[in-house]
C-alpha atoms as a PDB file:
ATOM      1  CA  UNK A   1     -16.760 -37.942   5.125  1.00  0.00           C
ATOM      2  CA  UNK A   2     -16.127 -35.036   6.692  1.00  0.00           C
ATOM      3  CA  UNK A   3     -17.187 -34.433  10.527  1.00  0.00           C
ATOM      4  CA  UNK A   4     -19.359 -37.154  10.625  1.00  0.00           C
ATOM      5  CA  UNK A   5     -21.810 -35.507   7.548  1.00  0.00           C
ATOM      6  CA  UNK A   6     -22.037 -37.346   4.229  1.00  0.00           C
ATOM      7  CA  UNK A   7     -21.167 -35.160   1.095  1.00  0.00           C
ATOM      8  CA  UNK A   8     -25.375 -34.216  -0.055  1.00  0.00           C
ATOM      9  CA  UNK A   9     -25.404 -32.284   3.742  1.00  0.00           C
ATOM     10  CA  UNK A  10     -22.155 -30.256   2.793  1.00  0.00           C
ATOM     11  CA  UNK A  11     -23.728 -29.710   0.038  1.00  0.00           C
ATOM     12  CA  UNK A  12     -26.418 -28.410   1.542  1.00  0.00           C
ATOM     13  CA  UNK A  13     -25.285 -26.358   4.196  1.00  0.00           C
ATOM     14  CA  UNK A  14     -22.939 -24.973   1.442  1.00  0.00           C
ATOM     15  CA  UNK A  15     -25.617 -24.252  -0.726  1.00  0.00           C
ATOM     16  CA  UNK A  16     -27.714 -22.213   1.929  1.00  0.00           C
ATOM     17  CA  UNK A  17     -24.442 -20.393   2.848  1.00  0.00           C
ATOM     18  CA  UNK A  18     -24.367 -16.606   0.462  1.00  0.00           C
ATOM     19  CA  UNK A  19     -21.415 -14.513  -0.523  1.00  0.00           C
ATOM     20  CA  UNK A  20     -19.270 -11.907   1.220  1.00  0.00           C
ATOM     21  CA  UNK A  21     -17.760  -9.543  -0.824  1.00  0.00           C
ATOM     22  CA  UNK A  22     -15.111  -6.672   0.446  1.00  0.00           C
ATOM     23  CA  UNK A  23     -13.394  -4.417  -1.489  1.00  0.00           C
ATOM     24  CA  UNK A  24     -11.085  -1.209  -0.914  1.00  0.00           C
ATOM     25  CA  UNK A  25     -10.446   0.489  -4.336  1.00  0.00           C
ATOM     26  CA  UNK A  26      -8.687   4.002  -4.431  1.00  0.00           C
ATOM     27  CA  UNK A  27     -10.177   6.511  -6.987  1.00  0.00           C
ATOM     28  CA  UNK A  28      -8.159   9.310  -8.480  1.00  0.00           C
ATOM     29  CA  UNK A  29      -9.665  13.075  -9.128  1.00  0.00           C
ATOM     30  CA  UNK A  30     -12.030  12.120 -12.169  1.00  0.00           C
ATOM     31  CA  UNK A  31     -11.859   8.463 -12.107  1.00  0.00           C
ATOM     32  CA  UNK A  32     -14.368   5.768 -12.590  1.00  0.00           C
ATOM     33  CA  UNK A  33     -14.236   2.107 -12.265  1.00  0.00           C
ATOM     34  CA  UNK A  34     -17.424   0.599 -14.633  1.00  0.00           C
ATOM     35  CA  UNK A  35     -18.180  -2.472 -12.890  1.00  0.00           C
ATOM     36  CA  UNK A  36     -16.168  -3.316  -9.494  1.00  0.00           C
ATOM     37  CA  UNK A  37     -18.204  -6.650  -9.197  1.00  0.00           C
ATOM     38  CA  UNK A  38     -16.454  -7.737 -12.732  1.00  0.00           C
ATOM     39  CA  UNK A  39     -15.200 -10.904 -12.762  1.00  0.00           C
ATOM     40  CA  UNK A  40     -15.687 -11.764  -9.414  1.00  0.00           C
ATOM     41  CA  UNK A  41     -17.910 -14.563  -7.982  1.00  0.00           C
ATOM     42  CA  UNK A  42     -20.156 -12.001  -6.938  1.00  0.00           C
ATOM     43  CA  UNK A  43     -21.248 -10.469 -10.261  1.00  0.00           C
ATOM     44  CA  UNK A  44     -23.272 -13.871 -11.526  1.00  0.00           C
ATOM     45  CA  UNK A  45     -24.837 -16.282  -9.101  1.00  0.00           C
ATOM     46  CA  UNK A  46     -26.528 -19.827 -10.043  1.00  0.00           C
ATOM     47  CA  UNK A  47     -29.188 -19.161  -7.661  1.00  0.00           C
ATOM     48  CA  UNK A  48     -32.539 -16.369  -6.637  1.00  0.00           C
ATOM     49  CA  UNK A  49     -30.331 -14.390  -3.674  1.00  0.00           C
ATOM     50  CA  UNK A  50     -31.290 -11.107  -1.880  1.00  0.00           C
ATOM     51  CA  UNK A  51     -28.547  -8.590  -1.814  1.00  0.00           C
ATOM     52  CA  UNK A  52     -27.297  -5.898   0.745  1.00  0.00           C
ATOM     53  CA  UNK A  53     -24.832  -3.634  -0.089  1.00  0.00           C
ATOM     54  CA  UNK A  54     -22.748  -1.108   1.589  1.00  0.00           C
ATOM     55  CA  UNK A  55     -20.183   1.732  -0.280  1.00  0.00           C
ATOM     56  CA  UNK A  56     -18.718   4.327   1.798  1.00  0.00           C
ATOM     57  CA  UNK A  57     -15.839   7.036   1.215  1.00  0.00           C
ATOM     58  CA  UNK A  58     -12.675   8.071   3.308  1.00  0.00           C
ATOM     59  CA  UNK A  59     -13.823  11.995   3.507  1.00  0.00           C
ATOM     60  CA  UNK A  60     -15.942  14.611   2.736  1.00  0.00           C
ATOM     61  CA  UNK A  61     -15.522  15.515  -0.979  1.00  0.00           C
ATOM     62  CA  UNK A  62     -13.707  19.037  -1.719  1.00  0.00           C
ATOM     63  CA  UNK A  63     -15.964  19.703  -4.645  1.00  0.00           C
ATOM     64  CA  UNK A  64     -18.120  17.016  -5.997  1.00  0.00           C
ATOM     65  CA  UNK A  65     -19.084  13.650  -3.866  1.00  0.00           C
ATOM     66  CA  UNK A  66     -18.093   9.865  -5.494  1.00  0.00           C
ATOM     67  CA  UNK A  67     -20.924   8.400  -6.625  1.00  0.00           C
ATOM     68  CA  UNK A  68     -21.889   4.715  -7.538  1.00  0.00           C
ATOM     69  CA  UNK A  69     -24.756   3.322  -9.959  1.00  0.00           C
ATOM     70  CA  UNK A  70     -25.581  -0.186  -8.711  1.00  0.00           C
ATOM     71  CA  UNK A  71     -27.888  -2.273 -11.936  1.00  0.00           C
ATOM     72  CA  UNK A  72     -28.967  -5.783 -10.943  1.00  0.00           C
ATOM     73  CA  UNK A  73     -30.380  -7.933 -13.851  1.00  0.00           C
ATOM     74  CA  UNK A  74     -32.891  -5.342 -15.901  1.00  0.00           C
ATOM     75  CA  UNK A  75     -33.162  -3.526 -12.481  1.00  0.00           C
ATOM     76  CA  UNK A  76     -31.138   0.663 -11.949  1.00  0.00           C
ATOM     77  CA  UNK A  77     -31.575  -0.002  -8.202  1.00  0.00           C
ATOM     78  CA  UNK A  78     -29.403   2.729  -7.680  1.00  0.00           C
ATOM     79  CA  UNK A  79     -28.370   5.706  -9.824  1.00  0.00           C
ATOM     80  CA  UNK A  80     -25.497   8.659  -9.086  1.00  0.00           C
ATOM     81  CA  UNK A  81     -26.589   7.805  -5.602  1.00  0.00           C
ATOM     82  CA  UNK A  82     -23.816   9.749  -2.955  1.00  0.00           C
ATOM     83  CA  UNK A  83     -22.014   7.248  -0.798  1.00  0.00           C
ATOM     84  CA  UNK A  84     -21.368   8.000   3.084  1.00  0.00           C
ATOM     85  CA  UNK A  85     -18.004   9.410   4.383  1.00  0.00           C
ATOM     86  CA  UNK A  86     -17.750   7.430   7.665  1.00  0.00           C
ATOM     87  CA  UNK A  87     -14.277   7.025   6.893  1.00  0.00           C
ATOM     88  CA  UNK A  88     -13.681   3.245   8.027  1.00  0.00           C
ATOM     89  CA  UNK A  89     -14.900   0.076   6.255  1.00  0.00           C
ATOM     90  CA  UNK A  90     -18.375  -0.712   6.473  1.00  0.00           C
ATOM     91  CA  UNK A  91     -20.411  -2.705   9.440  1.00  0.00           C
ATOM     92  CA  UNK A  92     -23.323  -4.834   8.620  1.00  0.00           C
ATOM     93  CA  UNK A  93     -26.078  -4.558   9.006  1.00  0.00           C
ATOM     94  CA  UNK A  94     -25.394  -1.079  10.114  1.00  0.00           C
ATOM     95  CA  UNK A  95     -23.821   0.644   6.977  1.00  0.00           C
ATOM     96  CA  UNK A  96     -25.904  -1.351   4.247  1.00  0.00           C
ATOM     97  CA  UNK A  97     -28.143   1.247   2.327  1.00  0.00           C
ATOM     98  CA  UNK A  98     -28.994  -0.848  -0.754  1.00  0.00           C
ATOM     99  CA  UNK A  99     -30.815  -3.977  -0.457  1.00  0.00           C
ATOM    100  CA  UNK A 100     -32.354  -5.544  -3.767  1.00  0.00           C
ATOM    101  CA  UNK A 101     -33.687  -9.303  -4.418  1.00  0.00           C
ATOM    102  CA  UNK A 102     -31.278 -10.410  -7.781  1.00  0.00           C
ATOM    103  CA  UNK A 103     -32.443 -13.416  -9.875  1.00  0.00           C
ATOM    104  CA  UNK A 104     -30.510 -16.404 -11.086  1.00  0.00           C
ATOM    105  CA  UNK A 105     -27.880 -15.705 -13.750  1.00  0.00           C
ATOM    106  CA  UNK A 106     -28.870 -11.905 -13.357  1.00  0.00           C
ATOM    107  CA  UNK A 107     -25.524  -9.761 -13.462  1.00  0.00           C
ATOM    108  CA  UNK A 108     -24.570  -7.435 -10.757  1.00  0.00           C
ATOM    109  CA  UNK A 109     -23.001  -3.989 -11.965  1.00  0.00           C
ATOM    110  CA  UNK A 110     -21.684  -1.635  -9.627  1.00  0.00           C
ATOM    111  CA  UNK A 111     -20.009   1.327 -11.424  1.00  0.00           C
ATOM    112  CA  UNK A 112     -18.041   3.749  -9.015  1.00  0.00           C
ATOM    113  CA  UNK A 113     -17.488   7.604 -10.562  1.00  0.00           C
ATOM    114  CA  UNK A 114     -15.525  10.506  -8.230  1.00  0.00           C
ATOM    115  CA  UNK A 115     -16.032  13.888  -9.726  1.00  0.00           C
ATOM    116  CA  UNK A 116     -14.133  15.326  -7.013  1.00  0.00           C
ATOM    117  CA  UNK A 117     -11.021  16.869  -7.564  1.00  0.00           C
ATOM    118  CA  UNK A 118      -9.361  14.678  -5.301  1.00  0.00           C
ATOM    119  CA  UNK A 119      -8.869  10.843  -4.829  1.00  0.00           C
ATOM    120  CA  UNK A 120     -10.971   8.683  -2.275  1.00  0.00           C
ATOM    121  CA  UNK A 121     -10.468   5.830  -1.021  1.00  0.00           C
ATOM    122  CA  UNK A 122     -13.913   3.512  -0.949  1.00  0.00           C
ATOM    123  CA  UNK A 123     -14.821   0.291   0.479  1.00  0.00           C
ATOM    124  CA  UNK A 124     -17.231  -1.918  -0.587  1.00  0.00           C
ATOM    125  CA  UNK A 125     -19.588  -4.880   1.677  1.00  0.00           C
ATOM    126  CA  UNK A 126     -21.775  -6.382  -0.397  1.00  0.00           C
ATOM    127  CA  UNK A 127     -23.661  -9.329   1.133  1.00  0.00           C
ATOM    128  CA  UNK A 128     -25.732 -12.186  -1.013  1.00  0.00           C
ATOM    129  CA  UNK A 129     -27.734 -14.273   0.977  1.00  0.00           C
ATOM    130  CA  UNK A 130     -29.912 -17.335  -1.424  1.00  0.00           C
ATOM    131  CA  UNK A 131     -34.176 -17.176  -0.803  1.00  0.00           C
END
């Protein structure tokens, strides 16, 4: 027993508690990563959660701007959309500009492409919270 709470309230408060996920992936000139949420707890949940999302990039492209495609379950939330160049890592709430609600067992993509001629660095906050 821990802190006085039997094991069905842990599970419980652990069950109402969502996911954090932070990332900082560099990009090379012409790179793309095709799903950045692969593999990680993020990607599949066991439960109905509503997602916010954040992707922002160190500078302002040369030629092209990175772009990411975010596809929840049968859902293109997001397609080629440009990410910010605040250059630091994201705040929430105050850098997310995707929010989508994701059903259970529905996979999360989120594809990164830079088309500049250049390498970025991005960071990621993506934020699942269960309804």
């Amino acid at each position: 027993m821990m802190l006085g709470y039997g094991p069905e309230v842990w599970g419980i408060l652990l069950f109402s508690l969502g996911l954090i996920f932070q990332d900082r992936v560099t990009l090379a000139a012409g790179a793309s990563i095709a799903n950045e949420f692969g593999g990680q707890e993020i990607e599949v949940e066991d439960r109905d959660v509503y997602l916010e999302l954040a992707v922002v990039s160190d500078a302002a492209p040369t030629t092209t701007s990175p772009v990411f495609t975010l596809v929840t379950g049968p859902d293109i939330v997001a397609r080629s959309r440009v990410m910010s160049e605040i250059n630091r890592f994201p705040q929430y709430p105050e850098d997310v500009t995707i929010t989508d609600a994701v059903g259970a067992f529905q996979r999360k993509i989120l594809q990164l492409t830079n088309s500049d001629s250049v390498s970025h660095v991005i960071r990621i906050l993506a934020k699942t919270t269960p309804i």
